[in-house]
Protein backbone atom coordinates (compact mmCIF):
# COMPACT_ATOMS: atom_id res chain seq x y z
CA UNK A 1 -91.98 -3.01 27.43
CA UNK A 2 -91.32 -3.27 23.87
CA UNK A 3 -92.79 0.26 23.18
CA UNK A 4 -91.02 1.37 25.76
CA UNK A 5 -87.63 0.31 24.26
CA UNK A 6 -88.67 1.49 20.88
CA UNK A 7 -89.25 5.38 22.83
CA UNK A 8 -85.94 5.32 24.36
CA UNK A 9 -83.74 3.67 22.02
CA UNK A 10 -85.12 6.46 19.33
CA UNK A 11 -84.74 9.49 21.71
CA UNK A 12 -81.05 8.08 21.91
CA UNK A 13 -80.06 7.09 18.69
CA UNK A 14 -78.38 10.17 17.24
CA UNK A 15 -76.08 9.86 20.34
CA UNK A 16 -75.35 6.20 20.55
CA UNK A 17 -74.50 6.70 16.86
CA UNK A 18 -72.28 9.20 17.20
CA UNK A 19 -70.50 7.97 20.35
CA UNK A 20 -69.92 5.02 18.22
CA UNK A 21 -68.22 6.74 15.41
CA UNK A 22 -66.27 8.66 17.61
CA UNK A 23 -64.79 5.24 19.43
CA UNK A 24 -64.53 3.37 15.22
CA UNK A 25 -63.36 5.84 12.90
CA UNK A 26 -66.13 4.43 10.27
CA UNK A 27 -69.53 5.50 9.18
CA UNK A 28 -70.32 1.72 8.61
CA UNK A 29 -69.08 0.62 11.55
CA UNK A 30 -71.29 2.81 13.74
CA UNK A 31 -74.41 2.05 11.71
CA UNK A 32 -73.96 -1.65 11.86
CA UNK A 33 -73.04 -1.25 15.78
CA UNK A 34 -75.96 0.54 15.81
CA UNK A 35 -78.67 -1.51 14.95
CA UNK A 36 -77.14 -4.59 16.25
CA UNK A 37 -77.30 -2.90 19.72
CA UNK A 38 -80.98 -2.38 19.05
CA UNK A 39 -81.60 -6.30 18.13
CA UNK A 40 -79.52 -7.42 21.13
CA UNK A 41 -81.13 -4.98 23.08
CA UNK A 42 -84.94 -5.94 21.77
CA UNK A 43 -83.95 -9.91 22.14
CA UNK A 44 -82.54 -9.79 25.97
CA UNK A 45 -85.27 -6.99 27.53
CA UNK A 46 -86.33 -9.83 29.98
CA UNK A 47 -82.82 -9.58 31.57
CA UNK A 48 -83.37 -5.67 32.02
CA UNK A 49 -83.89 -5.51 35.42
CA UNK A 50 -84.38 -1.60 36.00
CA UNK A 51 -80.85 -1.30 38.11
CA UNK A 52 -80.14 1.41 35.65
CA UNK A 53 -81.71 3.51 32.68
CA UNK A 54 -82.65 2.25 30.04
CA UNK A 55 -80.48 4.14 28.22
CA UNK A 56 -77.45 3.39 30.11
CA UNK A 57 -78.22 -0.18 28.98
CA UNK A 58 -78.28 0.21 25.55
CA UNK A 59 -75.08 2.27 25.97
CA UNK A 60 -73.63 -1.00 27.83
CA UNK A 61 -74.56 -2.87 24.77
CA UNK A 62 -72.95 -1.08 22.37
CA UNK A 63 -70.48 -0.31 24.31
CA UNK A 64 -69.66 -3.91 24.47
CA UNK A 65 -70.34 -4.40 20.57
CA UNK A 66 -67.63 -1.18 19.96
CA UNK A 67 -64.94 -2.81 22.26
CA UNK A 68 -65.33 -6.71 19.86
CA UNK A 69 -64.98 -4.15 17.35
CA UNK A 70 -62.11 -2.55 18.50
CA UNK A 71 -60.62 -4.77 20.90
CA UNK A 72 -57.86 -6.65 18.24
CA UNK A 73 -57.26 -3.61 16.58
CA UNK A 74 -54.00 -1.62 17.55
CA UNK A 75 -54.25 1.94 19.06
CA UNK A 76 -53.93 5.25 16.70
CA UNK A 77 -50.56 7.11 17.39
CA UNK A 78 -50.95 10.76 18.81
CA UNK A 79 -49.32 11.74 15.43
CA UNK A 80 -52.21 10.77 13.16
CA UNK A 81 -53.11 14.33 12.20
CA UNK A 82 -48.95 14.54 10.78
CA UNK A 83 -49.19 11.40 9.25
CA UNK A 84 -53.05 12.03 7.38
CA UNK A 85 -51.37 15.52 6.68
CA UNK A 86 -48.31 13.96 4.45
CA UNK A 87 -50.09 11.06 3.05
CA UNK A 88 -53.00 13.64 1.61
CA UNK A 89 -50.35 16.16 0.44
CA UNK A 90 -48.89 13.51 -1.85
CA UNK A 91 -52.70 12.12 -2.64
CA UNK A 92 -54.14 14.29 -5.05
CA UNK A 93 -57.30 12.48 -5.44
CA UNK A 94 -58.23 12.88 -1.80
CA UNK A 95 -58.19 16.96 -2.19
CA UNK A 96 -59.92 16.34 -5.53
CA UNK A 97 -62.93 13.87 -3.56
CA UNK A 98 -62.52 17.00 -0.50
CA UNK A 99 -63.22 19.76 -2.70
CA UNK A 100 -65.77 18.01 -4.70
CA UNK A 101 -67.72 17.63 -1.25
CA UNK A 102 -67.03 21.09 -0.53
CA UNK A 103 -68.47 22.61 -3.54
CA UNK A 104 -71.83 20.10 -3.85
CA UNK A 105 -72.42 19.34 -0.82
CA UNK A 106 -74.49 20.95 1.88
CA UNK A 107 -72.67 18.96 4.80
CA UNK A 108 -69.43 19.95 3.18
CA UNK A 109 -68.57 23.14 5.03
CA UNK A 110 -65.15 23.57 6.78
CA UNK A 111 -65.82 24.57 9.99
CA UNK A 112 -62.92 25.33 12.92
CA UNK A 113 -65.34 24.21 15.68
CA UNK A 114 -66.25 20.80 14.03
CA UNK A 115 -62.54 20.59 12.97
CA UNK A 116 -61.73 20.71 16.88
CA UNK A 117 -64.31 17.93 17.36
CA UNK A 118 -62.29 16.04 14.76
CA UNK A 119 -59.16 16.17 16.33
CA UNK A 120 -60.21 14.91 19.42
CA UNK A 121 -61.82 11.52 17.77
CA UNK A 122 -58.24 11.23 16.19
CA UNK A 123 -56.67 11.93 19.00
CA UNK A 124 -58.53 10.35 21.73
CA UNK A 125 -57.98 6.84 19.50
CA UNK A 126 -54.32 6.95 20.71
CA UNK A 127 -55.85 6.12 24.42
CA UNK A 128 -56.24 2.78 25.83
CA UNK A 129 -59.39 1.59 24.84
CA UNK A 130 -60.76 1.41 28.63
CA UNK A 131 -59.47 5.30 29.04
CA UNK A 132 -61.06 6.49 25.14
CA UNK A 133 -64.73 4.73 26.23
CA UNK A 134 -64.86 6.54 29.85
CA UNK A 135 -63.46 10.17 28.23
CA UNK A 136 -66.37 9.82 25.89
CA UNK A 137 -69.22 8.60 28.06
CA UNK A 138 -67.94 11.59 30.56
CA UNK A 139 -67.03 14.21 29.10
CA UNK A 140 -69.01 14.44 25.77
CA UNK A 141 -72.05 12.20 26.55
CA UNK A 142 -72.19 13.41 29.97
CA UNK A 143 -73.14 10.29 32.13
CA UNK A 144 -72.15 9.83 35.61
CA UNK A 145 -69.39 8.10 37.49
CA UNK A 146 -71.92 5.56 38.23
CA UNK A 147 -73.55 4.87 35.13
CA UNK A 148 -70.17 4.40 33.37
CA UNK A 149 -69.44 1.97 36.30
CA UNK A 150 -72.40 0.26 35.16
CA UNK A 151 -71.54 0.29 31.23
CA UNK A 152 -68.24 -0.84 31.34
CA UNK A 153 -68.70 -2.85 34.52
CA UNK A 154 -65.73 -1.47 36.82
CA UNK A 155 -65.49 -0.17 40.12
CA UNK A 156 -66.82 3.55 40.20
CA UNK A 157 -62.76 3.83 41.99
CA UNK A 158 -61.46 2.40 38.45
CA UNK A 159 -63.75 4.53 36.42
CA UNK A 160 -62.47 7.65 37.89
CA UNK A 161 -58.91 6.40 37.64
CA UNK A 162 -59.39 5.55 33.85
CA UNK A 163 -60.76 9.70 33.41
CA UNK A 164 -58.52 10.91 35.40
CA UNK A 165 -55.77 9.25 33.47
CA UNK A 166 -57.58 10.25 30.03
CA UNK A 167 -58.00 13.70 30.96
CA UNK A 168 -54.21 13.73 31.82
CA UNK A 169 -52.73 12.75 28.63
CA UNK A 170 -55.14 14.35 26.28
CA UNK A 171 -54.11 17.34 28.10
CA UNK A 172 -51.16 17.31 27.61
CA UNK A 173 -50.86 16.32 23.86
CA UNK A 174 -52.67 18.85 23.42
CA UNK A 175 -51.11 21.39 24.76
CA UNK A 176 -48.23 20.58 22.60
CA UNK A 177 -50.37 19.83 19.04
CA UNK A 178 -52.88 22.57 19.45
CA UNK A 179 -51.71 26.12 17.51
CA UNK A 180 -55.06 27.14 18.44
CA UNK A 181 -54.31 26.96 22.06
CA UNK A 182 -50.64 27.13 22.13
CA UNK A 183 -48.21 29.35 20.60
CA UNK A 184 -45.68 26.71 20.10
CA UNK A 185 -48.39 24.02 19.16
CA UNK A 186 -47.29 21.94 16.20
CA UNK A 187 -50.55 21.55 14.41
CA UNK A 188 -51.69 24.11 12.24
CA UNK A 189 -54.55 22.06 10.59
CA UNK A 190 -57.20 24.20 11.41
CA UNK A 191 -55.62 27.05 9.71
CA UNK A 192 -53.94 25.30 6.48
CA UNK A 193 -56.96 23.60 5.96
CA UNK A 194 -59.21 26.85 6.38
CA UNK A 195 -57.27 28.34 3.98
CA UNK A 196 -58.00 25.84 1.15
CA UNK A 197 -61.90 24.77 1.93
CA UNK A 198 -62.43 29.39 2.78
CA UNK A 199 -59.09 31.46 1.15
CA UNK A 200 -61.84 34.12 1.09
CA UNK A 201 -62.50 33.45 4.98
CA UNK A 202 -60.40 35.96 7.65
CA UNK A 203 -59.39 32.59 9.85
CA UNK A 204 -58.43 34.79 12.67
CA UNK A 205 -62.19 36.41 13.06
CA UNK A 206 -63.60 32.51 12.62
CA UNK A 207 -60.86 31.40 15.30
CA UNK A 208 -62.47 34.51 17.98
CA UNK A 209 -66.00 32.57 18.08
CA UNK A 210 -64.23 29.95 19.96
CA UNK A 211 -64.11 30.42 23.79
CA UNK A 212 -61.06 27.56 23.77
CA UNK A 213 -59.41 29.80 21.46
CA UNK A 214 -60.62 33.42 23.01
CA UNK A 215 -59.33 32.05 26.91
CA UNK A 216 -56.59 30.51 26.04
CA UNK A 217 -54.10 32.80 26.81
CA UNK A 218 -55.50 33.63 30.50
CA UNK A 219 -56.97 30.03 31.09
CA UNK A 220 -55.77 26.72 32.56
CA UNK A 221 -55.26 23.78 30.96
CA UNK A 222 -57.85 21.73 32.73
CA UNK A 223 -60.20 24.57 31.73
CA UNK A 224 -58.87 24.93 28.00
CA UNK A 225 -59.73 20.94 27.94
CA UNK A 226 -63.41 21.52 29.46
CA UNK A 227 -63.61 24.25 26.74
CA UNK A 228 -62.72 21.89 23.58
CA UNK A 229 -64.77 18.82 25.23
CA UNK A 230 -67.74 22.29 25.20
CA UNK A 231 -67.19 22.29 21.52
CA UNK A 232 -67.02 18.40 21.08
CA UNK A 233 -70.32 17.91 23.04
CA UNK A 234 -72.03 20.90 20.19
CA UNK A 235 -71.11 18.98 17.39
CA UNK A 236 -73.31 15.93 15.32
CA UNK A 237 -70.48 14.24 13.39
CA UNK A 238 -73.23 13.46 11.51
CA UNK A 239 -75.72 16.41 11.03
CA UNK A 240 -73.39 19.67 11.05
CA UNK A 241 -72.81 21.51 8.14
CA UNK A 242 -69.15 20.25 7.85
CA UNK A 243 -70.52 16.47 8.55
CA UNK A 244 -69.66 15.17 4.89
CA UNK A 245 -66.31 16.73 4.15
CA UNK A 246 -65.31 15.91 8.25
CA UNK A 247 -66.30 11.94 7.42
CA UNK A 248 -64.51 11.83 4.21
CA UNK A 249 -61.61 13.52 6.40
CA UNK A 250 -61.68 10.32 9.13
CA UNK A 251 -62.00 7.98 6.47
CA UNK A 252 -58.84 8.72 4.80
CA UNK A 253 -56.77 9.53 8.16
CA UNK A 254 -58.54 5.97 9.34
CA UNK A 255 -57.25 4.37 6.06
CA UNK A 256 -53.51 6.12 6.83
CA UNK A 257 -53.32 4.87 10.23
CA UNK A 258 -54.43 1.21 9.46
CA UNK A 259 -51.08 1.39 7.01
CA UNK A 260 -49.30 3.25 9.29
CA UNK A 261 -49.45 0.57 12.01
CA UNK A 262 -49.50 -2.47 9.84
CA UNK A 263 -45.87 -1.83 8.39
CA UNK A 264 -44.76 -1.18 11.97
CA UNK A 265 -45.97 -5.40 12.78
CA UNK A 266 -43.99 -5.99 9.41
């Protein structure tokens, strides 16, 4: 059974470890997450009882791990792009670190698409933490009602209330944020930051690759969201070409926010 573990837990590493980032913020987190899921998961595999996958089981596991991690920590503000965007403009050794990456590094590509994916780990960290876990398990990692009923243990009923809710609100911050999907969006990130990583790159031509971007003028907004969560599920936060310069990125609007919100307890 061992083996068997060893087999799965590889096939699904790459995901668990992204999923985990995407619920932290932090490269360290999700590595140490990471393999302590494994050794919990290698010291209890006489209590796996074959009700589920195995892989929904080591998602429970770390799922459970990421929620200790998470669970005294305060929630991100749907404003953390505006507040990462002043505190870098007045930070000149974060653009100094950013270009560095961008000129040695071959992860340090600015890419629109991964940039979307980057939003909505920013983003989706303003959710209640119950709402954030089931958005990610659904909509980027794909598993079913049931198995998230199983991971988070709720109610299949609650499971598709917390998505439902998720889906909802991300939605709708969205559709005011986004320039990319809405004229009168407030964020312009994508663009502003195109223009300093690629001033030689015609954003408009980069932006056209994009079905979220291509639709949106014709499209819904439930199918504008199943569009960006297309582009979310395409992207490795930790094997694209952008993956360096997109981690340094969360690291300082991680480092903002955990300022941000510990003057407002002051």
């Amino acid at each position: 059974m061992r083996e068997v573990l060893d087999r799965e837990f590889e096939a699904c590493r790459r995901q668990l470890r992204s999923y985990i980032l995407r619920m932290t913020a932090s490269r360290d987190d999700a590595d140490d997450i990471v393999q302590e899921t494994y050794l919990k998961a290698a010291s209890r595999l006489d209590t796996f009882q074959g009700n589920s996958s195995l892989k929904t089981w080591i998602f429970a596991i770390a799922s459970n791990l990421a929620k200790d991690n998470l669970r005294t920590r305060q929630r991100w503000t749907e404003n953390v792009t505006d507040l990462s965007r002043e505190a870098a403009l007045s930070d000149p050794v974060f653009f100094q670190e950013a270009m560095h990456i961008r000129l040695s590094s071959e992860q340090g590509n600015f890419e629109i698409a991964e940039h979307i994916a980057f939003c909505f780990t920013c983003i989706a960290k303003s959710l209640p933490l119950e709402q954030q876990l089931c958005l990610l398990l659904k909509e980027v990692y794909e598993f079913k009602v049931t198995e998230i009923a199983e991971i988070i243990v709720q109610s299949e009923a609650m499971v598709k209330y917390y998505l439902h809710s998720a889906r909802s609100r991300m939605i709708q911050v969205f559709e005011g944020r986004c320039a990319l999907i809405h004229k009168e969006g407030a964020c312009h990130q994508c663009s502003e930051l195109n223009g300093i990583f690629n001033p030689k790159q015609k954003f408009q031509e980069e932006v056209v690759k994009i079905a979220m971007a291509r639709e949106a003028a014709q499209a819904d907004k439930e199918h504008l969201f199943d569009l960006r969560m297309k582009v979310v599920q395409g992207i490795d936060p930790f094997e694209s070409g952008a993956a360096e310069l997109q981690l340094h990125h969360l690291t300082h609007n991680r480092k903002v926010m955990e300022n941000y919100l510990e003057k407002k307890q002051d």
